[in-house]
N, C-alpha and C. Protein backbone atom coordinates (compact mmCIF):
# COMPACT_ATOMS: atom_id res chain seq x y z
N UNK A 1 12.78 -11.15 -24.14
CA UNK A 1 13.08 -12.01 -25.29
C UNK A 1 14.10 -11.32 -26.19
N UNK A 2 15.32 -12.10 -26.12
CA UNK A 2 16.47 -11.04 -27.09
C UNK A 2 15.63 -11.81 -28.46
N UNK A 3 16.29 -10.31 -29.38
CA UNK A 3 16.07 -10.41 -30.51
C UNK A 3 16.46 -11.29 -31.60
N UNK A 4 17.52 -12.62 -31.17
CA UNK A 4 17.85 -13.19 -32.17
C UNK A 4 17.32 -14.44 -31.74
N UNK A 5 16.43 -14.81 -30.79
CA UNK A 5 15.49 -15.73 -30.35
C UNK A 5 14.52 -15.71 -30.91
N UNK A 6 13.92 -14.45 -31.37
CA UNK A 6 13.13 -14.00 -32.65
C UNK A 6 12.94 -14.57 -33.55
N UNK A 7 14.36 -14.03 -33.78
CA UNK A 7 14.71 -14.42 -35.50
C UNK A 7 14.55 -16.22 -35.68
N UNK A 8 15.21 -16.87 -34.34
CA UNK A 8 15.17 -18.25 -34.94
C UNK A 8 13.91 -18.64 -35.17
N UNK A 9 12.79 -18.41 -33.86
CA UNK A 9 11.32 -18.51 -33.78
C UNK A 9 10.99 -18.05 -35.22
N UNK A 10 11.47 -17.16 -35.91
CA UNK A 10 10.75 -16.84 -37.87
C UNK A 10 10.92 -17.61 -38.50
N UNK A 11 12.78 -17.95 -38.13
CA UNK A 11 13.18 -18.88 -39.22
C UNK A 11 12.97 -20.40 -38.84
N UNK A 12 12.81 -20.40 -37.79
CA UNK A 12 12.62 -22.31 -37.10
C UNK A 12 11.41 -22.63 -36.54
N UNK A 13 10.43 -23.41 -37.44
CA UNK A 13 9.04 -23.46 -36.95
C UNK A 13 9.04 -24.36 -35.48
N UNK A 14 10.12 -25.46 -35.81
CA UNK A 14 10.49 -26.12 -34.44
C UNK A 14 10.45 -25.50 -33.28
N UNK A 15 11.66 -24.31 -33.34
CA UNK A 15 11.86 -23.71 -32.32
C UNK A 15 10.84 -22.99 -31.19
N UNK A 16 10.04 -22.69 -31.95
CA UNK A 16 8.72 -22.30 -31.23
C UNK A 16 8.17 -23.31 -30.01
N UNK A 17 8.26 -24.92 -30.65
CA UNK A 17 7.73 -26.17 -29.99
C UNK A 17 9.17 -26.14 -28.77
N UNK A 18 9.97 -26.09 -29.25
CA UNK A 18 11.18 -26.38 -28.05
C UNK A 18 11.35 -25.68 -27.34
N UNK A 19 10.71 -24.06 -27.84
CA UNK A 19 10.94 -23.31 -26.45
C UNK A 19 12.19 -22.60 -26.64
N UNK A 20 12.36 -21.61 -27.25
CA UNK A 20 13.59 -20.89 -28.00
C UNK A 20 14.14 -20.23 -26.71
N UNK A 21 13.12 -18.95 -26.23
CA UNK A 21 13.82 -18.69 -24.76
C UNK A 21 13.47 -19.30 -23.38
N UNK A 22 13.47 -20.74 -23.79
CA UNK A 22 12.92 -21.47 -22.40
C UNK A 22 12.14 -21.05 -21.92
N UNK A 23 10.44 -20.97 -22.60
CA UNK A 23 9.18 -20.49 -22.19
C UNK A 23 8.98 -18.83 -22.32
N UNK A 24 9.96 -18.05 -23.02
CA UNK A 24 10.20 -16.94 -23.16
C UNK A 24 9.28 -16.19 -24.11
């Protein structure tokens, strides 16, 4: 999991649901 997949997952509660590193 790179680290700025991270960051969005902190900053984007969405992102978590969509799957930031494609199940990552």
């Amino acid at each position: 999991m790179s680290e700025a997949c991270v960051t969005i997952n902190l900053l984007l509660t969405a992102s978590r649901d969509l799957g930031c590193c494609f199940g990552y």
